[in-house]
Each structure stands twice: as structure tokens, then as C-alpha cells.
PDB file of N, CA and C in Angstrom:
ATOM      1  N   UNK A   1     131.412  69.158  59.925  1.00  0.00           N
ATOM      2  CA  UNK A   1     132.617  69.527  59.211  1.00  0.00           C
ATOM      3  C   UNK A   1     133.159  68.305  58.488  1.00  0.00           C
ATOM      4  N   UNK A   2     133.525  68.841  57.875  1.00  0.00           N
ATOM      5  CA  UNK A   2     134.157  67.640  56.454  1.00  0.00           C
ATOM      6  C   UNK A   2     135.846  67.831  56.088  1.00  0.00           C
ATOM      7  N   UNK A   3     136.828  67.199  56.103  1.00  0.00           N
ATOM      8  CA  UNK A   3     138.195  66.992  55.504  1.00  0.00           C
ATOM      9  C   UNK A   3     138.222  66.348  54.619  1.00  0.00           C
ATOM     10  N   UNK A   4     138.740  67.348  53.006  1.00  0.00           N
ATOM     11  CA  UNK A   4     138.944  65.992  51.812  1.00  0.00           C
ATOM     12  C   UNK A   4     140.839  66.524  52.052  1.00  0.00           C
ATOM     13  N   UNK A   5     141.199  65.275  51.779  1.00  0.00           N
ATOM     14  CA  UNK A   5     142.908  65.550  51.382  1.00  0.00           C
ATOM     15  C   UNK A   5     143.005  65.263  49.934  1.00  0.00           C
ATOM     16  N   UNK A   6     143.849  66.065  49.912  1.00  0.00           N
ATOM     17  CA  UNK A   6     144.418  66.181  48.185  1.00  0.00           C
ATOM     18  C   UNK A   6     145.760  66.254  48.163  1.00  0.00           C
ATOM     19  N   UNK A   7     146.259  65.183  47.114  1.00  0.00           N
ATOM     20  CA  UNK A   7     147.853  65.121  47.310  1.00  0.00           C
ATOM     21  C   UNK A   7     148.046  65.905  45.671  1.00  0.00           C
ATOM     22  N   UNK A   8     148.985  66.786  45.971  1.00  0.00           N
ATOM     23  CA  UNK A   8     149.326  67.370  45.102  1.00  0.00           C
ATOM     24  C   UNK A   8     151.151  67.147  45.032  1.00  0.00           C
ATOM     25  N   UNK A   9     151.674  67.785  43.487  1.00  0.00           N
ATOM     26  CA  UNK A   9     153.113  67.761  43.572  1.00  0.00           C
ATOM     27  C   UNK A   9     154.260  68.236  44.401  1.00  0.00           C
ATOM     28  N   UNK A  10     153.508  69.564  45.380  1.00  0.00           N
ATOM     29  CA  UNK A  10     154.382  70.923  46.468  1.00  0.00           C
ATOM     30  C   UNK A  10     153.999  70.400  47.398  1.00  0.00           C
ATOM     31  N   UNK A  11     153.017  69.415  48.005  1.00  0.00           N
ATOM     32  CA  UNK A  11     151.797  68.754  49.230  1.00  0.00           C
ATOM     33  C   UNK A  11     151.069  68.634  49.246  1.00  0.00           C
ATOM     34  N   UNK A  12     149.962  68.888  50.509  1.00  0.00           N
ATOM     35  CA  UNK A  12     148.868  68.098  50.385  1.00  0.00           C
ATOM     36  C   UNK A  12     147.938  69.306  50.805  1.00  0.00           C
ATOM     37  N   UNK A  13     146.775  69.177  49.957  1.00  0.00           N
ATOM     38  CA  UNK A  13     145.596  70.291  50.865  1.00  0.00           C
ATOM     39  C   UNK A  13     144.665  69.624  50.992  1.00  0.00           C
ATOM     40  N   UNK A  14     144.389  70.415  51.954  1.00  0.00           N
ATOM     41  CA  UNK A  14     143.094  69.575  52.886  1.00  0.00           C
ATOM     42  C   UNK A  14     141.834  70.892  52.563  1.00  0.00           C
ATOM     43  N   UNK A  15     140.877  70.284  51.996  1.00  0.00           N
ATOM     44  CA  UNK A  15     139.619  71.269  51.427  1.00  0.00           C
ATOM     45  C   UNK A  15     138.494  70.843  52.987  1.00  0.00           C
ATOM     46  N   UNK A  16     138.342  71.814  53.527  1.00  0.00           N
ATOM     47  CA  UNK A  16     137.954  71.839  54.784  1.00  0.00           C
ATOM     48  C   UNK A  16     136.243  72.583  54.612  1.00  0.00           C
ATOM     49  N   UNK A  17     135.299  71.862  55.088  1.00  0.00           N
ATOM     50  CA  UNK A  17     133.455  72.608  55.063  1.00  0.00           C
ATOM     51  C   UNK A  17     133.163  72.224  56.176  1.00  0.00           C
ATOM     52  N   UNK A  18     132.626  73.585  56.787  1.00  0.00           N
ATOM     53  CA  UNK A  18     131.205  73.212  57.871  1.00  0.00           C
ATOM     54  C   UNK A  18     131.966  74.220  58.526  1.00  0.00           C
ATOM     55  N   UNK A  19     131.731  73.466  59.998  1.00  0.00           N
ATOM     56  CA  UNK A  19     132.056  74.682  60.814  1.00  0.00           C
ATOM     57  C   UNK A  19     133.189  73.962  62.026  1.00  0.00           C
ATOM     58  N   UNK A  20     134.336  74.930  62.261  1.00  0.00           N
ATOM     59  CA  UNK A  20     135.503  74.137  62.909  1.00  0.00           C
ATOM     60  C   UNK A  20     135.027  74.810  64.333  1.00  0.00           C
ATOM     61  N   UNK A  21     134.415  73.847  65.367  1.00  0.00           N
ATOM     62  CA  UNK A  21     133.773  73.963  66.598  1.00  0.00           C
ATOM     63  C   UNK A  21     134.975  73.229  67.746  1.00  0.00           C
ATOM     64  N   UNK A  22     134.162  72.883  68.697  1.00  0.00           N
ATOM     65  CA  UNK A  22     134.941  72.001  70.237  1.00  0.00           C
ATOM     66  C   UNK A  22     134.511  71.102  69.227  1.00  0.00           C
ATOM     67  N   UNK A  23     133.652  70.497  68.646  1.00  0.00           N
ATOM     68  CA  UNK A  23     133.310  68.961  68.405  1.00  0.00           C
ATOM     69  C   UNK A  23     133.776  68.643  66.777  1.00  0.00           C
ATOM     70  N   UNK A  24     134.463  69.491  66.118  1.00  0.00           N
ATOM     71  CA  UNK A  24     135.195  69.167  64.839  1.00  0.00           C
ATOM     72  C   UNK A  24     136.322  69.551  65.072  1.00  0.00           C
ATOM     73  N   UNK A  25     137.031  70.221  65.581  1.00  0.00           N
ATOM     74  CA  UNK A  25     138.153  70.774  65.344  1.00  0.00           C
ATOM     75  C   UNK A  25     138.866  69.192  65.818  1.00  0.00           C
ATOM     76  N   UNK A  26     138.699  68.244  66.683  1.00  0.00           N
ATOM     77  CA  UNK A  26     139.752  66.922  66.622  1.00  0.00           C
ATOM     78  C   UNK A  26     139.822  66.095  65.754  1.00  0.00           C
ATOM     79  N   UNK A  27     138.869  65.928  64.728  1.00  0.00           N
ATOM     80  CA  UNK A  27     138.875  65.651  63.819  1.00  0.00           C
ATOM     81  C   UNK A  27     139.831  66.551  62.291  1.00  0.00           C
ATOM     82  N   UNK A  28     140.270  67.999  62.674  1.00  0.00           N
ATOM     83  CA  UNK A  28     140.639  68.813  61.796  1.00  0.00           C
ATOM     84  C   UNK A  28     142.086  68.394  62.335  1.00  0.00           C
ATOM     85  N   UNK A  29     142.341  68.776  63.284  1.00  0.00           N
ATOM     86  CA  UNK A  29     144.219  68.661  64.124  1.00  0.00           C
ATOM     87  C   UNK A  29     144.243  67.083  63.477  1.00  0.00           C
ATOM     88  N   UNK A  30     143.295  66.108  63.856  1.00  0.00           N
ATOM     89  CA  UNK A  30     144.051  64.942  63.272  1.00  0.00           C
ATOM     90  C   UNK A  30     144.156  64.675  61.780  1.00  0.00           C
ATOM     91  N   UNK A  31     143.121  65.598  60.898  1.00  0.00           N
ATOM     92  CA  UNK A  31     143.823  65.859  59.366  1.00  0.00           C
ATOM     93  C   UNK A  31     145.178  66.277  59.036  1.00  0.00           C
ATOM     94  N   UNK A  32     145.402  67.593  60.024  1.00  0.00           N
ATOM     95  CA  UNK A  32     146.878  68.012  59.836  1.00  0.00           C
ATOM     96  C   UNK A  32     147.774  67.137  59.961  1.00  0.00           C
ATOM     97  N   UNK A  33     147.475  66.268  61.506  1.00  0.00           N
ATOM     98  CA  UNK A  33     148.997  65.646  61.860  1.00  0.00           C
ATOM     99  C   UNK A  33     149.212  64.659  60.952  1.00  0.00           C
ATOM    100  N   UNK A  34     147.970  63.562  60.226  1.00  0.00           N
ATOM    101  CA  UNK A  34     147.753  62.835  59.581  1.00  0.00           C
ATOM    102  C   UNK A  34     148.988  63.034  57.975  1.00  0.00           C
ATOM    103  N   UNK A  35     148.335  64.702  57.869  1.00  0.00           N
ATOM    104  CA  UNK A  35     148.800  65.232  56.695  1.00  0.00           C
ATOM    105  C   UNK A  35     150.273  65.170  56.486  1.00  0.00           C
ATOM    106  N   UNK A  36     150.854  65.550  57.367  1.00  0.00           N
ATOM    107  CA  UNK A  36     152.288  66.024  57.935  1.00  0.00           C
ATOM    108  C   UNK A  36     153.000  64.915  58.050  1.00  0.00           C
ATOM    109  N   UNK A  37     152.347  63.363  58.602  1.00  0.00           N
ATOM    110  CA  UNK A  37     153.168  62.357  58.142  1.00  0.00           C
ATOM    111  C   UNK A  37     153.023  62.002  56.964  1.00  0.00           C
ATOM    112  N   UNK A  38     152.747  62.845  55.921  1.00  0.00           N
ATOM    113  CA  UNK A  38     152.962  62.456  54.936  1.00  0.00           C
ATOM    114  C   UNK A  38     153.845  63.336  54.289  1.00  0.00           C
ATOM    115  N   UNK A  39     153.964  64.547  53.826  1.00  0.00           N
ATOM    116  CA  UNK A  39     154.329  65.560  53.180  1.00  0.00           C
ATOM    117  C   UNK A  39     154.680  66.846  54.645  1.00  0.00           C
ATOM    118  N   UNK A  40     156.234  67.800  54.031  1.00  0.00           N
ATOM    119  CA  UNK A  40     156.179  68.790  54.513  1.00  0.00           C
ATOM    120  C   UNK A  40     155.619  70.115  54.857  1.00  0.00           C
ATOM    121  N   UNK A  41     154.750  69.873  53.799  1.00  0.00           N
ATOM    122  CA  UNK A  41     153.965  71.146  53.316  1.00  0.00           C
ATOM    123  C   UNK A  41     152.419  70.948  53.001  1.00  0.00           C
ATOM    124  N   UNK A  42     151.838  72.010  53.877  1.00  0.00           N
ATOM    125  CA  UNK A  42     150.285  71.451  53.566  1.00  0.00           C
ATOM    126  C   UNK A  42     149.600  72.682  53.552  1.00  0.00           C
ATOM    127  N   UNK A  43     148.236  72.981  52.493  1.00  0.00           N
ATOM    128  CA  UNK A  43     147.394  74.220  52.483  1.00  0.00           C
ATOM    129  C   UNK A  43     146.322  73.292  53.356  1.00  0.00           C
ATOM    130  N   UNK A  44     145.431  74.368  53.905  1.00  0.00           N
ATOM    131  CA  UNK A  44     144.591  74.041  54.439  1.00  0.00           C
ATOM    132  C   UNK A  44     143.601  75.159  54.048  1.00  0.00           C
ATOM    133  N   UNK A  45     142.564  74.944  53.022  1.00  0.00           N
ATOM    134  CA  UNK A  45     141.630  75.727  52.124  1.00  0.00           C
ATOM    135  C   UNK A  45     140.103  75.352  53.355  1.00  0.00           C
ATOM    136  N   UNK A  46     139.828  76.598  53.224  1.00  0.00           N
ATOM    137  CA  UNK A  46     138.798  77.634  54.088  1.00  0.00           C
ATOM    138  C   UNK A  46     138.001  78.118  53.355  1.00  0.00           C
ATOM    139  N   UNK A  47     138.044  77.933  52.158  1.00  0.00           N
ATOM    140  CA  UNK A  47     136.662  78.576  51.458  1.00  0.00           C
ATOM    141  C   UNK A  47     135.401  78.406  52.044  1.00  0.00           C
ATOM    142  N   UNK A  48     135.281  76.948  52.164  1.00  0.00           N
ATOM    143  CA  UNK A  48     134.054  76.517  52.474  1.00  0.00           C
ATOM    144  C   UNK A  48     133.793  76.549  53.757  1.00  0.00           C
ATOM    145  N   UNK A  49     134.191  77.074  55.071  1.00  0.00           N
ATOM    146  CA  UNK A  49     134.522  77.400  56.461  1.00  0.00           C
ATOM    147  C   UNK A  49     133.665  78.191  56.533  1.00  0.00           C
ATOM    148  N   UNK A  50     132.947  78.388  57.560  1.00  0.00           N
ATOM    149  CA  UNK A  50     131.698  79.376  58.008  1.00  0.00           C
ATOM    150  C   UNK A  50     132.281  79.765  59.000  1.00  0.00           C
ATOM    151  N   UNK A  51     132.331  79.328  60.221  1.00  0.00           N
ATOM    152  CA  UNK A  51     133.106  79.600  61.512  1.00  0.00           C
ATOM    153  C   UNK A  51     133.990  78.902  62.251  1.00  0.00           C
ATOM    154  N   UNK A  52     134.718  79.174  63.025  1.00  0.00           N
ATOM    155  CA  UNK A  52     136.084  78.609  63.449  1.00  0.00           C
ATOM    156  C   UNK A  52     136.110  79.246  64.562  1.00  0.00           C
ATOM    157  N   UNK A  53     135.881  78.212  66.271  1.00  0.00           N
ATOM    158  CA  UNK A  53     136.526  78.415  67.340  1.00  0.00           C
ATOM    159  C   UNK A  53     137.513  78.607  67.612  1.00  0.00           C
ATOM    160  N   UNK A  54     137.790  78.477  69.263  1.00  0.00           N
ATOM    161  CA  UNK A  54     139.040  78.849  69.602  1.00  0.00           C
ATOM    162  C   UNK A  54     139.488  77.275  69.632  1.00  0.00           C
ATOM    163  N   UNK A  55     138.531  76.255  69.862  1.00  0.00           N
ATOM    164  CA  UNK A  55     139.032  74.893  69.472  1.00  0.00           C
ATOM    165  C   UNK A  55     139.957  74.865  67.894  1.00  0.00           C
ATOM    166  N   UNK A  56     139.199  75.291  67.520  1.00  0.00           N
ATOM    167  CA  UNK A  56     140.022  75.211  65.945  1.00  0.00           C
ATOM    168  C   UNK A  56     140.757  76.376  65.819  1.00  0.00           C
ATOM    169  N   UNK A  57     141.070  77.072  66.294  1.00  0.00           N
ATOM    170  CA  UNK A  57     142.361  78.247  66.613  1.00  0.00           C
ATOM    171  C   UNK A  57     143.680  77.355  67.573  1.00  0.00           C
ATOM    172  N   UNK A  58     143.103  76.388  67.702  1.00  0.00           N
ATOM    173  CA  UNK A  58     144.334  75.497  68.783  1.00  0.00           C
ATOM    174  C   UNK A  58     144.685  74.631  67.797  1.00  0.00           C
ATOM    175  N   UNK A  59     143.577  73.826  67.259  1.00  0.00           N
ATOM    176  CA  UNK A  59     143.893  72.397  66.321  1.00  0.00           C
ATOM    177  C   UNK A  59     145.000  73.494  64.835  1.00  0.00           C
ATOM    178  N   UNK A  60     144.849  74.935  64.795  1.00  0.00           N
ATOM    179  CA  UNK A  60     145.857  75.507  63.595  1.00  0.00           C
ATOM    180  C   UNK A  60     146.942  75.604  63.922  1.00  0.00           C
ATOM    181  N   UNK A  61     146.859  75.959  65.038  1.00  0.00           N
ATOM    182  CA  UNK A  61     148.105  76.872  65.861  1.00  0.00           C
ATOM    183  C   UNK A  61     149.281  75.146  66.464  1.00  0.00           C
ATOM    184  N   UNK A  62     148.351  73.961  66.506  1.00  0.00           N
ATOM    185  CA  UNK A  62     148.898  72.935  66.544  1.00  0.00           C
ATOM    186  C   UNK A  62     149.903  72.452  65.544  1.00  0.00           C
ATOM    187  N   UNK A  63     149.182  73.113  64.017  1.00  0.00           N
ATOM    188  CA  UNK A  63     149.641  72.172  62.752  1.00  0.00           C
ATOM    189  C   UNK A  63     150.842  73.381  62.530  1.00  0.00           C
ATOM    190  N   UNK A  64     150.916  74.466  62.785  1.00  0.00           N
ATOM    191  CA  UNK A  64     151.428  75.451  62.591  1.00  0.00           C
ATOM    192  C   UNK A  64     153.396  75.136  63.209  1.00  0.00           C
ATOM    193  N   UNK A  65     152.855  74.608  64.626  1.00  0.00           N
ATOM    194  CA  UNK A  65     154.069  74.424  65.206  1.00  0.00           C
ATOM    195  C   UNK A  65     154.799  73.317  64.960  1.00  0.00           C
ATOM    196  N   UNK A  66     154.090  72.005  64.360  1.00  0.00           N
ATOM    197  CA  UNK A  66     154.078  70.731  63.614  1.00  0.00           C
ATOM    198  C   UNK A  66     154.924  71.166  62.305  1.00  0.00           C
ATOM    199  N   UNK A  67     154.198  72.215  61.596  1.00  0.00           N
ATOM    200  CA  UNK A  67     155.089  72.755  60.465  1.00  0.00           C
ATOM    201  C   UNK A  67     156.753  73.007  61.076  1.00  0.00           C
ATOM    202  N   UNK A  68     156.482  73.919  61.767  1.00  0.00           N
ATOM    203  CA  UNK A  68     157.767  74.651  62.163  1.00  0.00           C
ATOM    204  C   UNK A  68     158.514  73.583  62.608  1.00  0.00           C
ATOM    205  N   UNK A  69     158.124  73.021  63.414  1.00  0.00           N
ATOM    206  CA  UNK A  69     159.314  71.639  63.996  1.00  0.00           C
ATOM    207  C   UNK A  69     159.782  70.754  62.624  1.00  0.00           C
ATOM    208  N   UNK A  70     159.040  70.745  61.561  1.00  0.00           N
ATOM    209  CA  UNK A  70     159.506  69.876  60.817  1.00  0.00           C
ATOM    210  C   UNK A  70     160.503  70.492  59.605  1.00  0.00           C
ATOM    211  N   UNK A  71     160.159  71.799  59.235  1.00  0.00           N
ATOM    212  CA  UNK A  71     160.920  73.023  58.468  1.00  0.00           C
ATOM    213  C   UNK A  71     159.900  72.676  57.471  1.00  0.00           C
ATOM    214  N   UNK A  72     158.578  72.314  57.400  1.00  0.00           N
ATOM    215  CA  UNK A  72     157.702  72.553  56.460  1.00  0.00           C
ATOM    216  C   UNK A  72     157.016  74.077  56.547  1.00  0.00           C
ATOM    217  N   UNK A  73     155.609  74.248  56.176  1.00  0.00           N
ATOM    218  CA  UNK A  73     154.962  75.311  55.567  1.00  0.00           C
ATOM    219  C   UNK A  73     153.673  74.412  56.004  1.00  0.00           C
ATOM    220  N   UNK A  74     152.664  75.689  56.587  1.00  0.00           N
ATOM    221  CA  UNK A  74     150.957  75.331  56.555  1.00  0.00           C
ATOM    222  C   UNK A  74     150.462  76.605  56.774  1.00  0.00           C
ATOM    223  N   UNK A  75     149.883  76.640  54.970  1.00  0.00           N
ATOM    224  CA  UNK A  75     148.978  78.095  54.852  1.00  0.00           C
ATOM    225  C   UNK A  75     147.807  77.305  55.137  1.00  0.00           C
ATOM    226  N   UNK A  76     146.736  78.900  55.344  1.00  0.00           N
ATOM    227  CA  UNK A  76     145.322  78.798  55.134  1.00  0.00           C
ATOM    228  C   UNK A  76     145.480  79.472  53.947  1.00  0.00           C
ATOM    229  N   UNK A  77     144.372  79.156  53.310  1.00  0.00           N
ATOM    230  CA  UNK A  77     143.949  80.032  52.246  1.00  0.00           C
ATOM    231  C   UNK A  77     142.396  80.197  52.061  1.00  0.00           C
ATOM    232  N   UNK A  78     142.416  81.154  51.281  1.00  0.00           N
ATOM    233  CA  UNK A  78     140.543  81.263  51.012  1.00  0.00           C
ATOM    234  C   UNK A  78     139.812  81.497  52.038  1.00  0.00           C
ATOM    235  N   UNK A  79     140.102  82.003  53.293  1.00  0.00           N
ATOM    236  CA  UNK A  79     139.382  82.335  54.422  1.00  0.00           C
ATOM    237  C   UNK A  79     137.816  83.173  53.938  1.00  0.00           C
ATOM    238  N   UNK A  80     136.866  83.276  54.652  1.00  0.00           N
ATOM    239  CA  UNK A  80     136.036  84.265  54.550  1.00  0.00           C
ATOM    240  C   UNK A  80     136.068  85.306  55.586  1.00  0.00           C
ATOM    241  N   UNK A  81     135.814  86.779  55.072  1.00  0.00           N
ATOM    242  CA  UNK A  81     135.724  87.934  55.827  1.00  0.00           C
ATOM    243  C   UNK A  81     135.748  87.157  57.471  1.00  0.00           C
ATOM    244  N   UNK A  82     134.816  86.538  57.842  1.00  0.00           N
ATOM    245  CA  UNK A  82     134.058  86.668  59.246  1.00  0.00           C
ATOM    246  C   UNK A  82     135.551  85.998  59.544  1.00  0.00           C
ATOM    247  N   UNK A  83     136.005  84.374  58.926  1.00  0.00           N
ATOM    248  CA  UNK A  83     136.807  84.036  59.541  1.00  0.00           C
ATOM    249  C   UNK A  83     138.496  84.967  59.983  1.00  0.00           C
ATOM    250  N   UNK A  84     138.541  85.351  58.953  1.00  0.00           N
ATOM    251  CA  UNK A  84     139.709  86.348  58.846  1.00  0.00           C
ATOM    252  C   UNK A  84     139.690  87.324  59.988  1.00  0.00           C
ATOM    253  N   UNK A  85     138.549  87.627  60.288  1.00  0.00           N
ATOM    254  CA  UNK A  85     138.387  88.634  61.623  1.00  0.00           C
ATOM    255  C   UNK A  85     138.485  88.041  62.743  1.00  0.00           C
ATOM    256  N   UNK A  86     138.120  86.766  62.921  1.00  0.00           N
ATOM    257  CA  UNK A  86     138.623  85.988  64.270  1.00  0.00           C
ATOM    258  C   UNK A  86     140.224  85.791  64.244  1.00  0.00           C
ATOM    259  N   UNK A  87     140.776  85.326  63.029  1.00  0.00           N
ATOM    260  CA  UNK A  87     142.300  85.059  62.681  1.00  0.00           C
ATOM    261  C   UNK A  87     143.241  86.517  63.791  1.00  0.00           C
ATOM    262  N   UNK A  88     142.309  87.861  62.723  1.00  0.00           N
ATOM    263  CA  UNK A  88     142.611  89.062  63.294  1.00  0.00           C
ATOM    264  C   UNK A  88     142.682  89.502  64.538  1.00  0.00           C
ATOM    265  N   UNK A  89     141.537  89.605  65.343  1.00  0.00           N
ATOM    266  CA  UNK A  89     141.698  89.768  66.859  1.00  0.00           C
ATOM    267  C   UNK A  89     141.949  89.109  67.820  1.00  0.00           C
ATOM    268  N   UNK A  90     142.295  87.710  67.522  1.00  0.00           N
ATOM    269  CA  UNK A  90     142.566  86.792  68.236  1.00  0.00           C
ATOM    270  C   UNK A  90     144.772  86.830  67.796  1.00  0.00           C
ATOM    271  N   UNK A  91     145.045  87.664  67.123  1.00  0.00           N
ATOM    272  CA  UNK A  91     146.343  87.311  66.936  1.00  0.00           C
ATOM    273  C   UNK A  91     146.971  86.409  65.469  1.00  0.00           C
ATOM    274  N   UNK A  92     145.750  85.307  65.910  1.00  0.00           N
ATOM    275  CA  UNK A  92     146.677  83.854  65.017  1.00  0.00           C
ATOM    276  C   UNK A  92     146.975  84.526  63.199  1.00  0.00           C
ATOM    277  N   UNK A  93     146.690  86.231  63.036  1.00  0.00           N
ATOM    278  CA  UNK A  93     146.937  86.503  61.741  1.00  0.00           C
ATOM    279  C   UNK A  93     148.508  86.411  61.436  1.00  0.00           C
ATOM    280  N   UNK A  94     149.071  87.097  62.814  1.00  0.00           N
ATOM    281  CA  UNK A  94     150.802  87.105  63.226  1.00  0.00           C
ATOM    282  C   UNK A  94     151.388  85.993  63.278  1.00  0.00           C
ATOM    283  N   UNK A  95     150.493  84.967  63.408  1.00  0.00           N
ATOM    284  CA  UNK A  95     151.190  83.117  63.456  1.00  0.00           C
ATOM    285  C   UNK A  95     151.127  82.471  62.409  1.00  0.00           C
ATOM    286  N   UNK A  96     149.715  82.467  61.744  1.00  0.00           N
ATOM    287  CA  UNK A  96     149.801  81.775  60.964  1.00  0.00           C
ATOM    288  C   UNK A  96     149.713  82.399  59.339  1.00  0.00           C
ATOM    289  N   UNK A  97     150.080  81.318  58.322  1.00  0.00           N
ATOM    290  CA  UNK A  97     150.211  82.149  57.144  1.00  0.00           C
ATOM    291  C   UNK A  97     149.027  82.130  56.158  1.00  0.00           C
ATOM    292  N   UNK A  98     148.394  83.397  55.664  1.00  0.00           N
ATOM    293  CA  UNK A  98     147.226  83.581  55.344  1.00  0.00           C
ATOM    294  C   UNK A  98     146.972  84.452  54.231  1.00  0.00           C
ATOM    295  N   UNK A  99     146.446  83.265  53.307  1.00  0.00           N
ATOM    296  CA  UNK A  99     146.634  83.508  51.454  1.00  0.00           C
ATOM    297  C   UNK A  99     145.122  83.480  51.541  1.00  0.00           C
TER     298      UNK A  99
END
């Protein structure tokens, strides 16, 4: 798995590839928190995402509450079908925000 950050004028997105496992996802939570000391607001783009544990259902649900404590915003966006269906039955569709 790969993190590029991109600082944009609204925040920062983080263009996220590979696959968010037990052995990437600490590397993904420390993009977010990374992110978050910088800017209130952060996308976190999934296009390129194949699959996503429940490790990386924790490292979101981390940046998610990171948002909320700070009165920022952290979408996903660009999910694929498969991922969107884990988002789905696992809940985190009701938590987190998903463009």
C-alpha cells in the first residue's frame, strides 16, 4: 500500500493504492493523524483500494473520530463496489462519510 498527500485549498487528500491489511493499515492511521496536524479537513481517495480490513476499518474509524474531535471533515471517496460492501455490512457506511 502506498499514501501520496496532496495539499489542496479545502485540505489535504491522501490518494491511497494497494491493499489496506493488519500490515498497512499503520502506516494509513499514521497518514491521517499526520494529515490532521496539518489541515481540518481531509479526503481520503479509494479509487485505487482493492481491499480493506478490519485493521483498516479501525485506522478510518480512528481518523473519523480525530475529525470529529477537531470539528473537521474526513470523506472517503471513490470506493470500489467490493470495498463499499465491507463499508456496508460492517456498519462503518453509518460512520463514515462516503462520496
Amino acid at each position: 500500500m502506498t499514501v501520496e498527500e496532496k495539499k489542496e485549498d479545502n485540505g489535504i487528500i491522501l490518494y491511497v493504492t494497494g491493499r489496506v491489511d493488519t500490515t498497512t493499515a499503520p502506516d494509513l492511521q499514521e497518514a491521517i493523524f499526520a494529515a490532521f496536524q496539518k489541515e481540518n479537513n481531509l479526503v481520503v481517495d479509494f479509487k485505487e483500494v482493492e481491499y480493506v480490513s478490519s485493521a483498516g476499518l479501525r485506522a478510518l474509524l480512528l481518523g473519523q473520530k480525530t475529525a470529529n474531535s477537531k470539528g473537521g471533515s474526513m470523506v472517503v471517496k471513490n470506493a470500489n463496489d467490493s470495498v463499499k460492501e465491507i463499508f456496508s455490512l460492517t456498519g462503518f457506511s453509518n460512520i463514515l462519510t462516503i462520496e
